[in-house]
Protein backbone atom coordinates (compact mmCIF):
# COMPACT_ATOMS: atom_id res chain seq x y z
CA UNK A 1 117.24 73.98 125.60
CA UNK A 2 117.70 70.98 128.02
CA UNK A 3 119.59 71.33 131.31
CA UNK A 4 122.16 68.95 129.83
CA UNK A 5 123.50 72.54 127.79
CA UNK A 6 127.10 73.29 128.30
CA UNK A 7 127.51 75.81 131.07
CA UNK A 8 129.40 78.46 129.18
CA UNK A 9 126.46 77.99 126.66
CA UNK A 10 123.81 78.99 128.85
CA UNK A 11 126.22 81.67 130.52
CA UNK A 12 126.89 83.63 127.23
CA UNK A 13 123.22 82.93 126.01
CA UNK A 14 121.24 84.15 129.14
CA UNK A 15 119.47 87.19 128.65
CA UNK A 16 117.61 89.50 130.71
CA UNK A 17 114.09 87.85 130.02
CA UNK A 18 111.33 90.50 131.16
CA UNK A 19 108.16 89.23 128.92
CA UNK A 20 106.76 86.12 130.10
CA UNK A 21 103.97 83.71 128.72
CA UNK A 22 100.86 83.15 131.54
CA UNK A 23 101.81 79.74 130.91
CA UNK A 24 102.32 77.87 134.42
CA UNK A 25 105.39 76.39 135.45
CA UNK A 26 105.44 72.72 136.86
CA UNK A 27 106.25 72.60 140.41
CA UNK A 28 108.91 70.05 139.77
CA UNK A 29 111.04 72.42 137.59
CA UNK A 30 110.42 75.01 140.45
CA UNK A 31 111.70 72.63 142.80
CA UNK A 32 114.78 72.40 140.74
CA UNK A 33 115.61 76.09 140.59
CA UNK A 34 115.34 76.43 144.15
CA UNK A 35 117.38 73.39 144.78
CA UNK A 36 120.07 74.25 142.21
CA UNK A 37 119.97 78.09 144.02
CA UNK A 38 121.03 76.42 147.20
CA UNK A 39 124.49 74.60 145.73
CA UNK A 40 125.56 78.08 145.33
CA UNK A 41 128.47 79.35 148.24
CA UNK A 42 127.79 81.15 151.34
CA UNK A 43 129.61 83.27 153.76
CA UNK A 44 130.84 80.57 156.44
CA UNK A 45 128.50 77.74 154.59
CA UNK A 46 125.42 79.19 157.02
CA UNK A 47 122.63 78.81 154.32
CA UNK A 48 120.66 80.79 155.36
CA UNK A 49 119.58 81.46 151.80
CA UNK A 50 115.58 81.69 151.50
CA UNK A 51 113.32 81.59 148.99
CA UNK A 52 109.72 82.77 148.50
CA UNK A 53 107.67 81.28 145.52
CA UNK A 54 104.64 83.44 144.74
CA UNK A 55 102.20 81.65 142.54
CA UNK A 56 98.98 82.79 144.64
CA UNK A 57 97.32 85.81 142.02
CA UNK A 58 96.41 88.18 144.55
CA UNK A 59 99.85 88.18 146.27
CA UNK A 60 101.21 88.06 142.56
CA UNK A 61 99.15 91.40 142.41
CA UNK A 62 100.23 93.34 145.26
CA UNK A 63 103.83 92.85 144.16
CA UNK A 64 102.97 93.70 140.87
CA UNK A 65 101.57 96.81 141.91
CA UNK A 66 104.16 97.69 144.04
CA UNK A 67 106.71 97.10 141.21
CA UNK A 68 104.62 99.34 138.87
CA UNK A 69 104.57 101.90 140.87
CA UNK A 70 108.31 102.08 141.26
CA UNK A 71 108.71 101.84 137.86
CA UNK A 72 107.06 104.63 137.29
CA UNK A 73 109.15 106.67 139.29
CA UNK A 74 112.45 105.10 138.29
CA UNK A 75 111.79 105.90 134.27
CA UNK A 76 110.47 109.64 134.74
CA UNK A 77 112.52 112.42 133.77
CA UNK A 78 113.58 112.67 137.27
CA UNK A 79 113.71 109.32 138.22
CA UNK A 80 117.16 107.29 138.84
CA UNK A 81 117.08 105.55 135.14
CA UNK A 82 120.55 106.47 133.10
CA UNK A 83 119.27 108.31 130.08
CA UNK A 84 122.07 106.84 128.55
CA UNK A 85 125.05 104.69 128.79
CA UNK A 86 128.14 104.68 126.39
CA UNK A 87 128.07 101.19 125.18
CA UNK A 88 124.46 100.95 123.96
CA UNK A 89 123.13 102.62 120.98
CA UNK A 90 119.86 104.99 121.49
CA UNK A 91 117.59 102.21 119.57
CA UNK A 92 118.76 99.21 121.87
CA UNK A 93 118.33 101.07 125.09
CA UNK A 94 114.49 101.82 123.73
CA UNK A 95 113.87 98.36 123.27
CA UNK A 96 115.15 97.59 126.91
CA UNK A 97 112.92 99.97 128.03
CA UNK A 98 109.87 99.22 126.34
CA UNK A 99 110.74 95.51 128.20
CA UNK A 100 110.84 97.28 131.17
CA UNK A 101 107.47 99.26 130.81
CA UNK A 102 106.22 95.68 129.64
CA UNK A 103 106.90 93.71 132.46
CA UNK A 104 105.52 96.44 134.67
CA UNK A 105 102.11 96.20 132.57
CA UNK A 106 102.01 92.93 132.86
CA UNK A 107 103.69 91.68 136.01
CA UNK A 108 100.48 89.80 137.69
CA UNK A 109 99.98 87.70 134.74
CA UNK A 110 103.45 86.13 135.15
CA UNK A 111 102.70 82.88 136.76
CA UNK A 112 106.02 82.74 139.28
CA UNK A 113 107.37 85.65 141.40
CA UNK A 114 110.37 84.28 143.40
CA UNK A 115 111.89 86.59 146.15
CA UNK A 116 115.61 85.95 147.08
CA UNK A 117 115.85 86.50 150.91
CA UNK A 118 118.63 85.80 154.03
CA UNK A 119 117.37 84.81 157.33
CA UNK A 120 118.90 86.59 160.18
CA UNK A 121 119.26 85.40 163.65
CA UNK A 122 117.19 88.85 164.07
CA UNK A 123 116.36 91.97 162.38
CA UNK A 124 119.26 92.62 160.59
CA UNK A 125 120.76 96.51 160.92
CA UNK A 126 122.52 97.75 157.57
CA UNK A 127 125.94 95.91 157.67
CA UNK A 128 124.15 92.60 158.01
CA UNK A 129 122.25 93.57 154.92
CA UNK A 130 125.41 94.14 153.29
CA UNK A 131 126.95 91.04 154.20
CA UNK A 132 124.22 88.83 153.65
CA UNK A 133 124.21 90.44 149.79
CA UNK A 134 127.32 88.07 149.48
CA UNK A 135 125.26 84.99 150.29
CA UNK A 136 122.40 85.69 148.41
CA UNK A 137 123.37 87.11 144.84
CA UNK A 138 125.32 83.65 144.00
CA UNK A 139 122.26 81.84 144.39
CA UNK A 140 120.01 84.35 142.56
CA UNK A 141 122.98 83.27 139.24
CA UNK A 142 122.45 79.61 139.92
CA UNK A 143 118.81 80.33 139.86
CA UNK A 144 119.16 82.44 136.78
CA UNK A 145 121.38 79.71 135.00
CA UNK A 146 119.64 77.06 135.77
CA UNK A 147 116.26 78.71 134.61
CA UNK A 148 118.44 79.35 131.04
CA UNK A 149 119.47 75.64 131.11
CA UNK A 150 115.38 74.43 131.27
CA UNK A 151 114.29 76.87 128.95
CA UNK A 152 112.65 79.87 131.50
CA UNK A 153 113.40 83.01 131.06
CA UNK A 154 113.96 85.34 134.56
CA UNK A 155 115.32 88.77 135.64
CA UNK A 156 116.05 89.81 139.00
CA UNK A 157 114.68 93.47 140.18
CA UNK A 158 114.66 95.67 142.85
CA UNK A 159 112.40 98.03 141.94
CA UNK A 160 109.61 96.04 143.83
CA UNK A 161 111.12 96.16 147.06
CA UNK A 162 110.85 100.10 147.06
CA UNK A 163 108.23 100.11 149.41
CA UNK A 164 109.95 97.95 151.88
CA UNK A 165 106.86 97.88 154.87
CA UNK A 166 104.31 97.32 151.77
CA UNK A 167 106.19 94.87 150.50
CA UNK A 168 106.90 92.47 153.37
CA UNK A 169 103.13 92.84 154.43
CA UNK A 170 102.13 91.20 151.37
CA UNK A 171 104.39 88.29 151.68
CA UNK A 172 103.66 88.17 156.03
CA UNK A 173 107.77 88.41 155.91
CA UNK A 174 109.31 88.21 159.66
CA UNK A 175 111.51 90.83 161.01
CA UNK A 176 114.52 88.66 160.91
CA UNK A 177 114.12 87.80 157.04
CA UNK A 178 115.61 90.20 154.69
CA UNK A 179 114.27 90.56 151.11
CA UNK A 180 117.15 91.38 148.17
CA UNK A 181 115.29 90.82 144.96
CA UNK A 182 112.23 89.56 143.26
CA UNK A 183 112.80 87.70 139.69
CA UNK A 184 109.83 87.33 137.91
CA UNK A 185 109.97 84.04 135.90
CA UNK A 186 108.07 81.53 133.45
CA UNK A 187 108.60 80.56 129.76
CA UNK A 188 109.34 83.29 128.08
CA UNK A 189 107.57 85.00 125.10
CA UNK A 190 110.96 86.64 123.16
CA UNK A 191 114.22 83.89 122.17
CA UNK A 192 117.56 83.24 123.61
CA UNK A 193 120.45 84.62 121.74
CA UNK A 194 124.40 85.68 122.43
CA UNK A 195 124.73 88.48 124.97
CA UNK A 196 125.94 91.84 124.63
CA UNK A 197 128.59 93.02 126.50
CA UNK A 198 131.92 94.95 126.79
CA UNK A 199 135.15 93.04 125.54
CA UNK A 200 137.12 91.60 127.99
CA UNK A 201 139.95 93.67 127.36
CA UNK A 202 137.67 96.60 128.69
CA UNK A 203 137.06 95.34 131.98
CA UNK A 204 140.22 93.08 132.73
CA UNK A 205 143.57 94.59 134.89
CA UNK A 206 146.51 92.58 135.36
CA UNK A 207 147.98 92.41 139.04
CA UNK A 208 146.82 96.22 139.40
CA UNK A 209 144.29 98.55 138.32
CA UNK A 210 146.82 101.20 136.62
């Protein structure tokens, strides 16, 4: 697909995209994720939206491992991981999960790592974490459409930044930089395709909830 695709195409065709080709991606079109990331809105038009670009393997390693680890954890029977959720059938939540388990196998062979971050004036304490979320997570969609639009296929997780002092070692992060997600990212190895997801009537209220 080019990046002249409608918007609402790439919106309703933009799947989570977990098993990636080695293939490397041209710094230009890297350039032009980060770049369309940054139109997107932020709290009082700061900016302070930042973006790390990990295409060094050993750093794509440690961050692999880290993620694998914490994957791990999150699918055991006593991990965090909803057994079950009422809108997916059994045999579709398998397959999500065997793209899960996938992209933890394979994470260092995916040629881009990108971590979404907001720089703080300082070390942030936990309400300027939680404000900062509401700067951050409309660039990580612009970055995630406009990777749809040229054809790259990219899924933010969290699972990575688990082990938060481990993490931010590998990537010689500054106290006053917060990490929020890490989206794996390159041409993907599975197609796009419509989206599942509830009907609008589900999730839409009128003027009030009841």
């Amino acid at each position: 697909m080019s990046d002249e695709a409608g918007l609402f195409e790439v919106m309703y065709s933009c799947r989570a995209m977990r098993r990636i080709k080695p293939d490397p991606v041209p710094e230009a079109l890297l350039v032009k994720l980060i770049d369309a990331a940054d139109q997107a809105p932020s709290g009082s038009n700061q900016q302070r939206a930042r973006w790390i670009v990990v295409r060094d393997a050993a750093v794509r390693a440690r961050l692999a491992a880290l993620n694998k680890a914490a994957v791990a954890d999150y699918i055991s029977p006593g991990g965090q991981r909803p057994q079950s959720v009422a809108h997916q059938d059994d045999a579709k939540r398998e397959r999500m999960l065997a793209a899960l388990r996938w992209q933890a196998e394979h994470m260092q062979q995916i040629p881009v790592l990108v971590v979404a971050c907001m720089l703080f004036a300082g070390p942030p304490d936990d309400a300027e974490r939680l404000r900062g979320a509401g700067s951050i997570w409309p660039g990580v969609q612009n970055l995630l459409l406009a990777a749809r639009a040229l054809g790259l296929g990219a899924t933010p997780t969290t699972l990575a930044l688990r082990e938060s002092a481990a993490f931010r070692d590998a990537l010689h992060m500054p106290a006053e930089l917060e990490p929020y997600c890490l989206i794996p990212l390159g041409w993907p190895l599975g197609r796009f395709g419509p989206v599942t997801r509830l009907p609008v009537e589900h999730t839409l209220r009128w003027d009030r909830w009841d």
